[in-house]
Protein backbone atom coordinates (compact mmCIF):
# COMPACT_ATOMS: atom_id res chain seq x y z
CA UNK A 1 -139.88 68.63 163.96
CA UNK A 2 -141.60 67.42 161.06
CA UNK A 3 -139.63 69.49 158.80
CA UNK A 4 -135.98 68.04 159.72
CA UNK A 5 -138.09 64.42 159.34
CA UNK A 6 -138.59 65.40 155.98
CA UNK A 7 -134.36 66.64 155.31
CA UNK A 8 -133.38 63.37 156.47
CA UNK A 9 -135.37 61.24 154.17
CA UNK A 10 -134.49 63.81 150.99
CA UNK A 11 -130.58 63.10 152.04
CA UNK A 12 -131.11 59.77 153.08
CA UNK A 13 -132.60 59.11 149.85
CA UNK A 14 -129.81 60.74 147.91
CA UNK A 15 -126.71 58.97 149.43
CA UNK A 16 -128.43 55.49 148.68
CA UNK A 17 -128.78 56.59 144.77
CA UNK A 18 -125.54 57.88 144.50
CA UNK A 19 -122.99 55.09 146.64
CA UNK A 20 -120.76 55.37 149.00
CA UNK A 21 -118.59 58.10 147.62
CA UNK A 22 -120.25 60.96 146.92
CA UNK A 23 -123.56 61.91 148.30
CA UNK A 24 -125.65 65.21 147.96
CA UNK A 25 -128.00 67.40 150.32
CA UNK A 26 -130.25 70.21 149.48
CA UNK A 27 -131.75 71.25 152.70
CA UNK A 28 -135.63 71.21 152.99
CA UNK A 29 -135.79 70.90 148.72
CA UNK A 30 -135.84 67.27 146.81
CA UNK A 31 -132.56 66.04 145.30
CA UNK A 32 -131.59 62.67 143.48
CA UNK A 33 -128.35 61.23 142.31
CA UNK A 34 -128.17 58.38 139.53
CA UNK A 35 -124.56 57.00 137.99
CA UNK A 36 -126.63 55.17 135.15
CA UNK A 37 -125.28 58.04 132.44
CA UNK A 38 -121.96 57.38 129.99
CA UNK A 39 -119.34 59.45 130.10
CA UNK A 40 -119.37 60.91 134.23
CA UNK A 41 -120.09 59.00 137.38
CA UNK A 42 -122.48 60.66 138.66
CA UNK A 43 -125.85 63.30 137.23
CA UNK A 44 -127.48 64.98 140.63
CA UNK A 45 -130.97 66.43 140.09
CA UNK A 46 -131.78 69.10 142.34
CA UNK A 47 -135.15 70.21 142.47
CA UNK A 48 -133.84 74.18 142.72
CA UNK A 49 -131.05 74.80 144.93
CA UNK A 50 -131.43 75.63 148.35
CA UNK A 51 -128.75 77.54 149.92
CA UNK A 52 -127.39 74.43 152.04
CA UNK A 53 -127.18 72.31 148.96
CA UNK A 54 -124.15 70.48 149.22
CA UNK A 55 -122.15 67.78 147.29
CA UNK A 56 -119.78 66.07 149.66
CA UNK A 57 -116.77 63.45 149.19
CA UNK A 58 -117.61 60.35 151.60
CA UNK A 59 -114.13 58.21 151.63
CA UNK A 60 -110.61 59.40 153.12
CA UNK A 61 -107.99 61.45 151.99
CA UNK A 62 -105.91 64.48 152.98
CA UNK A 63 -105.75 66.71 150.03
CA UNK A 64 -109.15 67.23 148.46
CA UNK A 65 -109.63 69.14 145.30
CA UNK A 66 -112.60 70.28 143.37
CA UNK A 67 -112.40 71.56 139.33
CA UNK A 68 -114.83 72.30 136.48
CA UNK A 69 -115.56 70.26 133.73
CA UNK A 70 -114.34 73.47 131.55
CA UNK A 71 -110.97 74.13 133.53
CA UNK A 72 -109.30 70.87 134.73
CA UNK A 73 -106.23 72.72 135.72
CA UNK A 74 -108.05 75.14 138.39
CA UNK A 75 -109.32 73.95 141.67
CA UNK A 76 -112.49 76.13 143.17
CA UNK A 77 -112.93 74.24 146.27
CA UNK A 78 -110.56 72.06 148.44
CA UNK A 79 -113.03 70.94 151.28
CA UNK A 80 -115.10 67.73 151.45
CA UNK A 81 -118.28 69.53 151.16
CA UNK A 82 -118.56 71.53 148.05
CA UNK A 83 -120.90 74.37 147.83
CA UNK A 84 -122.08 76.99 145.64
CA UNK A 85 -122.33 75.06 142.10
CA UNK A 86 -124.31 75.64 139.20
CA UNK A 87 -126.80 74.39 137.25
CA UNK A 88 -125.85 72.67 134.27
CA UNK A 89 -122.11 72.28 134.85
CA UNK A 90 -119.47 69.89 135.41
CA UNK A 91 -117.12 68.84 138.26
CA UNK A 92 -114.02 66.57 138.91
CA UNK A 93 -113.10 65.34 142.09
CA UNK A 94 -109.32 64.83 143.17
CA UNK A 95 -107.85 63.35 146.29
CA UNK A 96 -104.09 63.60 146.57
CA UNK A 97 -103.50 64.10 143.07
CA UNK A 98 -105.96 61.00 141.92
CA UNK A 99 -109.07 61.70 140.31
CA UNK A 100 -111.80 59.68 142.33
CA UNK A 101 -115.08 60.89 140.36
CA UNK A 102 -117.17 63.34 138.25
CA UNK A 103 -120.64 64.81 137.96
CA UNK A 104 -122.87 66.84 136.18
CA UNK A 105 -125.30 69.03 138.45
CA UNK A 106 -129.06 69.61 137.03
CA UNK A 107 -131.37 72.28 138.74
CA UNK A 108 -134.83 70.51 137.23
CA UNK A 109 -136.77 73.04 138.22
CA UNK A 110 -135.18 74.90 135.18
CA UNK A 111 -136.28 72.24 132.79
CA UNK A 112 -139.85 72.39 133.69
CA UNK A 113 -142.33 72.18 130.40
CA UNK A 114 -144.76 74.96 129.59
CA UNK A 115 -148.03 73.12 127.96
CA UNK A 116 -149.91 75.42 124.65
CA UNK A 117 -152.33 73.22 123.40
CA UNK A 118 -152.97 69.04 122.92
CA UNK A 119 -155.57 68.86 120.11
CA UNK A 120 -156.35 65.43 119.06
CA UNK A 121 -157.37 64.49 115.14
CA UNK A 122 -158.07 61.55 112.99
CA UNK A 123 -154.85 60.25 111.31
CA UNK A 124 -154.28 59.60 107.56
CA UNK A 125 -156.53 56.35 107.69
CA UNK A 126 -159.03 57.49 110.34
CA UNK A 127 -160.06 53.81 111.19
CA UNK A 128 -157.35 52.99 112.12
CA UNK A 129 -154.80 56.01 113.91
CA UNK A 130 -155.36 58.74 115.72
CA UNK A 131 -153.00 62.17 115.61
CA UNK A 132 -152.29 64.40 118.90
CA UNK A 133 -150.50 67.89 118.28
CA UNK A 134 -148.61 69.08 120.80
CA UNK A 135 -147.72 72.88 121.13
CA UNK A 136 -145.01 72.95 124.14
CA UNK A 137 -141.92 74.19 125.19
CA UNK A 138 -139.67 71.39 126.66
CA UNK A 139 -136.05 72.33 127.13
CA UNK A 140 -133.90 69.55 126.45
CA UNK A 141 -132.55 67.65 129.31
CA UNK A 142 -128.56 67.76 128.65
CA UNK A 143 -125.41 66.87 130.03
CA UNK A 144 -122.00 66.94 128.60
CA UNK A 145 -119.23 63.51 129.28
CA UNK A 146 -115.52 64.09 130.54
CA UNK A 147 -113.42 64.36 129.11
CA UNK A 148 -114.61 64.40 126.01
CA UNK A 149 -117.06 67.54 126.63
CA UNK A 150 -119.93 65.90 124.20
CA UNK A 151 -123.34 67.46 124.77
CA UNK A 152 -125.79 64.48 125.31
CA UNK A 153 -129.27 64.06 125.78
CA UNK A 154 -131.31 62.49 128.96
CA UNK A 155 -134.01 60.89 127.48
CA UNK A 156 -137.58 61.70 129.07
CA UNK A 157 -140.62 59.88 129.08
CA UNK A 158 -143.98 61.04 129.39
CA UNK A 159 -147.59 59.57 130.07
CA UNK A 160 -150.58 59.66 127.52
CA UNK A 161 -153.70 58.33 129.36
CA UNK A 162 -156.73 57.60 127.44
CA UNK A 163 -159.71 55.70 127.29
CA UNK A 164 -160.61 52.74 124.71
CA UNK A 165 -162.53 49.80 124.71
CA UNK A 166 -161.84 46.06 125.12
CA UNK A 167 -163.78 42.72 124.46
CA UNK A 168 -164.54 41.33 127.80
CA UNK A 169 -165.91 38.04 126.12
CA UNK A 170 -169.95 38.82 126.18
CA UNK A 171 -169.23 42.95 126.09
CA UNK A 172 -167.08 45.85 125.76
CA UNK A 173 -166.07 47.71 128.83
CA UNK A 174 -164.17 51.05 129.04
CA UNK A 175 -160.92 50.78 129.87
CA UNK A 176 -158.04 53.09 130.84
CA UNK A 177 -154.75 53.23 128.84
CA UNK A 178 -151.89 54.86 129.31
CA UNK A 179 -148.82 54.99 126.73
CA UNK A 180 -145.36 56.40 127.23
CA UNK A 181 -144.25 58.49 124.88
CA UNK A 182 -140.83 60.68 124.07
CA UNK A 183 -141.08 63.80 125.63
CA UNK A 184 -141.53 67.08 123.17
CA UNK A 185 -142.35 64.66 120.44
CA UNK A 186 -145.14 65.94 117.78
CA UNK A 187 -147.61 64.80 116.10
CA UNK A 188 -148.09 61.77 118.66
CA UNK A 189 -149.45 58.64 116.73
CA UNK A 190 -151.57 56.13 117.70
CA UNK A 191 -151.55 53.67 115.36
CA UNK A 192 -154.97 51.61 117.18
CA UNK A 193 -157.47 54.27 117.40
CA UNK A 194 -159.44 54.34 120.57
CA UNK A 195 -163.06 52.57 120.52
CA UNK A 196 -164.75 55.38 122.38
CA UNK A 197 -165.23 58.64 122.76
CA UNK A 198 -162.18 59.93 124.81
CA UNK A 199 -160.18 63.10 126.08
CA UNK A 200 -156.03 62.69 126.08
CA UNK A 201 -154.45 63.64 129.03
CA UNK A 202 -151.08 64.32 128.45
CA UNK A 203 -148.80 64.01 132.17
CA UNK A 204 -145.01 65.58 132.57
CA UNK A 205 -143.88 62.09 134.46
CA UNK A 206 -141.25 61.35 133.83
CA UNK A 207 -138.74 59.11 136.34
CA UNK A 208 -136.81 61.91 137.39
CA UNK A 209 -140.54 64.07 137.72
CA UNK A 210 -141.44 61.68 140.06
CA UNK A 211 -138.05 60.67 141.97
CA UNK A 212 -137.83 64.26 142.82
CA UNK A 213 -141.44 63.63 144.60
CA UNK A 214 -143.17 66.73 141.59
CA UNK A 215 -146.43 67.60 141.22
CA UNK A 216 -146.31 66.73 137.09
CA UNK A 217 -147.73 69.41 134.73
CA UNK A 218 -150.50 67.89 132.51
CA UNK A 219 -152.51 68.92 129.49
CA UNK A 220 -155.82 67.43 128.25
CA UNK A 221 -157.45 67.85 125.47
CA UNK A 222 -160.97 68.45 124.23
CA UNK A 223 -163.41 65.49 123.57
CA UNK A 224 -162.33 63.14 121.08
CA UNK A 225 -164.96 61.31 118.89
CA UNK A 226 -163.15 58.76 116.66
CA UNK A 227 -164.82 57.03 114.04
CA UNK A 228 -163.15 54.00 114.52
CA UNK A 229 -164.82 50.82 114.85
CA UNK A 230 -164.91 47.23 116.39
CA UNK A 231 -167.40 44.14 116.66
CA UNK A 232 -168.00 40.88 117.77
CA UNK A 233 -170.67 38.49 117.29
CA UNK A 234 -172.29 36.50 120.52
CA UNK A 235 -174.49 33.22 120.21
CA UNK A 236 -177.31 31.23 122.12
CA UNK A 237 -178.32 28.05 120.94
CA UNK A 238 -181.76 26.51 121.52
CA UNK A 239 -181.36 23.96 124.06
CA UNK A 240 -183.10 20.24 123.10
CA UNK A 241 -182.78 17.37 126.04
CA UNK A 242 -184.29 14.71 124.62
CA UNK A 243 -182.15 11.54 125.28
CA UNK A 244 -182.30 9.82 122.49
CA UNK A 245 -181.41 12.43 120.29
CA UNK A 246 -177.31 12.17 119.22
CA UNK A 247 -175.48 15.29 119.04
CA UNK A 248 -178.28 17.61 120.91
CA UNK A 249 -177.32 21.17 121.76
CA UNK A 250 -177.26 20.16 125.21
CA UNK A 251 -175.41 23.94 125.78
CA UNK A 252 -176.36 27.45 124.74
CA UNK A 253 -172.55 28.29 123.72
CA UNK A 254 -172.41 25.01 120.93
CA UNK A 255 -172.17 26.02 117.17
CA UNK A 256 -172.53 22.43 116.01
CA UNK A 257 -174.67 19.77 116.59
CA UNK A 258 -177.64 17.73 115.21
CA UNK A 259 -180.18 19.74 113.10
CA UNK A 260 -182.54 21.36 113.39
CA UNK A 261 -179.76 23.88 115.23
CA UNK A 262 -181.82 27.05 116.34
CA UNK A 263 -179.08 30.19 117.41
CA UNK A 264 -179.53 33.78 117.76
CA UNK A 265 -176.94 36.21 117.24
CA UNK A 266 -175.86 39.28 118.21
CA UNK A 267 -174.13 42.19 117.28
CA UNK A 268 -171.84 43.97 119.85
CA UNK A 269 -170.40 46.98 117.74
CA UNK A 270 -168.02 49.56 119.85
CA UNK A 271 -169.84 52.75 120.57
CA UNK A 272 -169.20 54.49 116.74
CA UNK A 273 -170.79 51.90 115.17
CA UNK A 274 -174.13 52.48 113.28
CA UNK A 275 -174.69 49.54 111.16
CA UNK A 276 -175.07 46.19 111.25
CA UNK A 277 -175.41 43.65 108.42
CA UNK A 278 -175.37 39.47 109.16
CA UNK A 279 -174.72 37.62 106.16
CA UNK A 280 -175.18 33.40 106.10
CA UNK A 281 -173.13 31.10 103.94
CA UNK A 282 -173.16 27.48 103.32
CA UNK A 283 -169.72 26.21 101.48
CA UNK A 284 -169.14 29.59 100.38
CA UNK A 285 -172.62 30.23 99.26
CA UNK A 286 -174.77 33.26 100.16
CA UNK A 287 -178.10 32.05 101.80
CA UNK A 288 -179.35 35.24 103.53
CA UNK A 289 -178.31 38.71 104.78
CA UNK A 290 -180.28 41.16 107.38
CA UNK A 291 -179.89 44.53 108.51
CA UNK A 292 -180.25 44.36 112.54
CA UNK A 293 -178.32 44.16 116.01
CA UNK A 294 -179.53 40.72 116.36
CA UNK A 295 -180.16 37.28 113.89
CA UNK A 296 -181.92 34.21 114.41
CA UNK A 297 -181.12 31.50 111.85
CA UNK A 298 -182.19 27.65 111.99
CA UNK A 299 -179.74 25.69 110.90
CA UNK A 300 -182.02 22.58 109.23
CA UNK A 301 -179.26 20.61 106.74
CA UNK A 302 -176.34 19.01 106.96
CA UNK A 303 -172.78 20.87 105.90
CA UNK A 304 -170.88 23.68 107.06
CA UNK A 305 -171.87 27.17 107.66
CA UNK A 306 -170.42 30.30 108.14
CA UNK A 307 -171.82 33.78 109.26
CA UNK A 308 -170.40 36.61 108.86
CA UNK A 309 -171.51 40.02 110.75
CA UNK A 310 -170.25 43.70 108.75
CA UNK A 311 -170.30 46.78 111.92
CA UNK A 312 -170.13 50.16 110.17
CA UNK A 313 -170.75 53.81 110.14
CA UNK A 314 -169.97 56.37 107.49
CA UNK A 315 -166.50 56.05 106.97
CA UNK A 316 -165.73 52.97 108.91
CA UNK A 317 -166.29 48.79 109.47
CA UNK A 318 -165.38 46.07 110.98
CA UNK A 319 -166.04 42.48 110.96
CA UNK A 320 -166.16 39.22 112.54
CA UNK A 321 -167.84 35.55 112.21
CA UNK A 322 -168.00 32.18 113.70
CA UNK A 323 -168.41 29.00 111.91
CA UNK A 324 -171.67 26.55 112.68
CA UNK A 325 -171.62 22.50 111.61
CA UNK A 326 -174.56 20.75 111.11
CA UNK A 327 -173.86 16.93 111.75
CA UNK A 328 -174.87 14.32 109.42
CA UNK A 329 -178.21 12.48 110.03
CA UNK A 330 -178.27 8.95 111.45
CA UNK A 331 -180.91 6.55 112.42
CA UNK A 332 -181.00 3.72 115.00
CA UNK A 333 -183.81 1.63 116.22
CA UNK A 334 -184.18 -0.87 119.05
CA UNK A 335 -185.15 -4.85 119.01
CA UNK A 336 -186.96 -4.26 122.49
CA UNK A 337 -188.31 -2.65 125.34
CA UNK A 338 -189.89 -2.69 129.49
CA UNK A 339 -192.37 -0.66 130.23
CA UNK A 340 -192.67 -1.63 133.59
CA UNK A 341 -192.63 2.08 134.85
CA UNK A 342 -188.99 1.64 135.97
CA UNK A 343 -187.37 4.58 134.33
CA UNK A 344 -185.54 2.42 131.60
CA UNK A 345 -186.25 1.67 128.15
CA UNK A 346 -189.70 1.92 129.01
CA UNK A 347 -190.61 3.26 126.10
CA UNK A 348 -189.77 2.15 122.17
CA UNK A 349 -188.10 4.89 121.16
CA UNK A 350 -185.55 5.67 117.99
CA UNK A 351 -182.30 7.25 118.44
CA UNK A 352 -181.63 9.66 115.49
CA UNK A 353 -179.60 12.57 114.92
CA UNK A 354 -180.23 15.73 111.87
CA UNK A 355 -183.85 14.00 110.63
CA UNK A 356 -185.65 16.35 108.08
CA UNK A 357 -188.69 13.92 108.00
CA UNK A 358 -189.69 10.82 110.12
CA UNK A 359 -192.71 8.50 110.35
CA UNK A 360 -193.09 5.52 112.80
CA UNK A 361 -195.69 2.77 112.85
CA UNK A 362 -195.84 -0.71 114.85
CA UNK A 363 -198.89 -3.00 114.49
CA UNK A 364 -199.46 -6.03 116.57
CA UNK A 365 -199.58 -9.49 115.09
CA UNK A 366 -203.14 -9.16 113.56
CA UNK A 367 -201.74 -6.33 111.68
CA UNK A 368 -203.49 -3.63 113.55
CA UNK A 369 -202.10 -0.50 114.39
CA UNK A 370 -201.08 0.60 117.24
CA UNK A 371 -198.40 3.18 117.47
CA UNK A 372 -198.15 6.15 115.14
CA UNK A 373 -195.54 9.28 115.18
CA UNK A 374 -193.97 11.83 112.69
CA UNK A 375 -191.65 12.93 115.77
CA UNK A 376 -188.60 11.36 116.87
CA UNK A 377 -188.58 12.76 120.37
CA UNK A 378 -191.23 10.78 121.12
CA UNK A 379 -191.86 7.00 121.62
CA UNK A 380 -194.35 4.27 121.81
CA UNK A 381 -195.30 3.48 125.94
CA UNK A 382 -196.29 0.11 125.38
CA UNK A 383 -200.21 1.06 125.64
CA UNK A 384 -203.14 1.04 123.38
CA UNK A 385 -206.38 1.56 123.89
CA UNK A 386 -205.90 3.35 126.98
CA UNK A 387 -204.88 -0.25 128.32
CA UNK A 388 -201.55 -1.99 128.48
CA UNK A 389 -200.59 -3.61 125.07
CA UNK A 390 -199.88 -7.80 125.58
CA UNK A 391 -196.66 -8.94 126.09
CA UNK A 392 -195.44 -10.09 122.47
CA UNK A 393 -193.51 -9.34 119.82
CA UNK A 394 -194.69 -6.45 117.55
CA UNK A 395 -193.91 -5.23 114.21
CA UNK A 396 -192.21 -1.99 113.11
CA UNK A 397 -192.01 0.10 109.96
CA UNK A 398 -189.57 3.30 110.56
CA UNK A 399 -188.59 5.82 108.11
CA UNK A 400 -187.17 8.83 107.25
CA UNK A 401 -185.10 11.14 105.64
CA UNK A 402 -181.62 13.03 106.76
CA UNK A 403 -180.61 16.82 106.42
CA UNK A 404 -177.83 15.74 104.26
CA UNK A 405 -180.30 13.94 102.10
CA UNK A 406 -180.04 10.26 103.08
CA UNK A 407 -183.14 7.94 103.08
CA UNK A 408 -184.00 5.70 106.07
CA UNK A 409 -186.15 2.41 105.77
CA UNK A 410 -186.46 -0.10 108.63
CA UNK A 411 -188.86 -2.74 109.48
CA UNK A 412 -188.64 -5.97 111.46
CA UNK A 413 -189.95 -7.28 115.52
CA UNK A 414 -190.03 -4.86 118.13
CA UNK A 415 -190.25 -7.19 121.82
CA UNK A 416 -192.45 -5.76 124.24
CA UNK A 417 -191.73 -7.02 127.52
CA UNK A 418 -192.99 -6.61 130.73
């Protein structure tokens, strides 16, 4: 039972490739039928011949005539359902006296490949390509057009599948690639060598492989290491949350900001790399280099910045950067504050952004001190003593000096209110 199943799918399938006029059976073996080919209407693909393989005429009609491609003149066959054709030949089919189509019949199984040896080498620039050899013996897959009789070629493509790497945005992860590729065609060139480590597994599918429902031959070769290289550079920037500073790495991805800008880098080379060299420039000039996977560089003045990481081994590199800006400096201060304990401006506080250097004093009207502080993330609560400062106005004297150089003087009344 589940063998007659099986016929009427094969034939099924067959007549719904092929139209309405001609259809094929091959009894319990695969067959296919495709009219995409110039020159006939119609290549079958048998997958061997079983002895109830059939080719039969589907329309109406009460003389029916079969002929080869080679003799036109001579009918073999005058029923419906022709039998007993070969492989790699022609046929016309005539009904009363009008020629209604022709084929070309393929046994497959006589086209089969026979895999030597895949051996997979570095190319002329070994960085970059990667050579496979291929010692086979693929027959050609022909057929010839009526009624011209030209001997053309069915193309056939096969599958390489290999392995490589690809930037997943914080790594490399292995990942499986497959190529087609012409069938019988040697040396195979890859012009992007794989990242990794890899064996080539070369796979007989082609479309008519696999409409045929064929196990596909396959050849692999042995382990591949290629020199080739990749790299990329990842970043974390020291997070500051201080308020009142503008232009804060408030994010561990940010390349610019206010200064000082802390980051550490690092260098994700693919899995031939050996070497890894970070180089630091500021408008084009070197500041620093260092050997090592990883760099942490503190990005203090003002201006532009690039850094550049070199991957390498022996015979290979590869390279990559990102660019970091350093803001300029500013300096702000307030005419007053509340430090009432309410959560807002309870403190007197400067907003700044990129200060190399910064001093604060205030003094109260007697010209006492009574606030001091070289850093700008912190601010004056409105006590002294250990006690609550009066109510009054106070006097300031703020300065500094930016990354990029500028100086800062301020002085004037602070109001402390309450």
């Amino acid at each position: 039972m589940k063998k007659k199943v099986l016929i009427f799918i094969l034939v099924l399938f067959c007549v719904l490739r092929a139209g309405a006029q001609l259809s094929i059976t091959n009894g319990a073996k695969a067959c296919v039928a495709y009219q995409s080919f110039a020159g006939v209407d119609y290549v079958f693909f048998f997958a061997g011949f079983d002895p109830a393989a059939c080719i039969s005429y589907q329309g109406t009609g009460s003389s029916v005539n079969w002929y080869r491609f080679s003799d036109p003149a001579s009918s073999i066959s005058n029923q419906k359902d022709f039998y007993n054709f070969d492989n790699a030949s022609g046929y016309i089919l005539e009904v009363d006296g009008v020629r209604k189509a022709t084929c070309w019949v393929i046994d497959f199984m006589q086209y089969q490949p026979v895999f030597k040896s895949l051996v997979a080498k570095n190319g002329a620039d070994a960085c970059r390509e990667s050579v496979l050899e291929l010692d086979a013996d693929i027959p050609k897959l022909l057929y010839r057009n009526f009624p011209q009789l030209q001997e053309l070629e069915i193309p056939r493509e096969y599958s390489l599948a290999f392995k490589t790497l690809r930037w997943a945005g914080k790594e490399w992860q292995r990942k499986d690639t497959t190529l087609s590729v012409k069938a019988g065609e040697t040396p195979l060139r890859l012009d992007e060598a794989p990242l990794c480590s890899t064996n080539f597994t070369l796979t007989a599918s082609d479309v008519y492989t696999k409409d045929l429902g064929l196990e596909p031959l396959k050849i692999t070769t042995e382990e591949y290491r290629s020199p080739a290289v990749a790299t990329r550079i990842t970043t974390l920037t020291s997070v500051r949350k201080e308020k009142h500073e503008d232009d804060r790495p408030e994010r561990a991805d940010v390349l610019k900001g206010s200064a000082p800008l802390d980051i550490l880098f690092n260098a994700h080379g693919s899995d031939a790399v050996a070497y890894n060299t970070w180089s630091i420039y500021k408008n084009d000039e070197l500041l620093t280099t260092r050997n090592a996977s990883e760099h942490r560089y503190t990005f203090s003045e003002y201006g532009k910045y690039k850094v550049k990481l070199l991957s390498s081994n022996a015979s290979c590199s590869a390279a990559d950067s990102v660019a970091i800006s350093i803001s300029e400096s500013a300096l702000w201060v307030p005419n007053a504050f509340t430090p009432n304990g309410d959560g807002i401006n309870d403190e007197f506080r400067v907003a700044y952004r990129s200060l190399k250097t910064f001093e604060c004093r205030v003094y109260n009207r007697w010209g006492r001190r009574v606030y001091f502080s070289t850093d700008p993330q912190k601010g004056w609560d409105g006590n002294f003593g250990g006690r609550p400062a009066a109510a009054a106005p106070y006097f300031y004297v703020v300065t500094g000096e930016g990354t990029d150089g500028v100086k800062y003087f301020f002085r004037g009344d602070i109001n402390l209110l309450r």
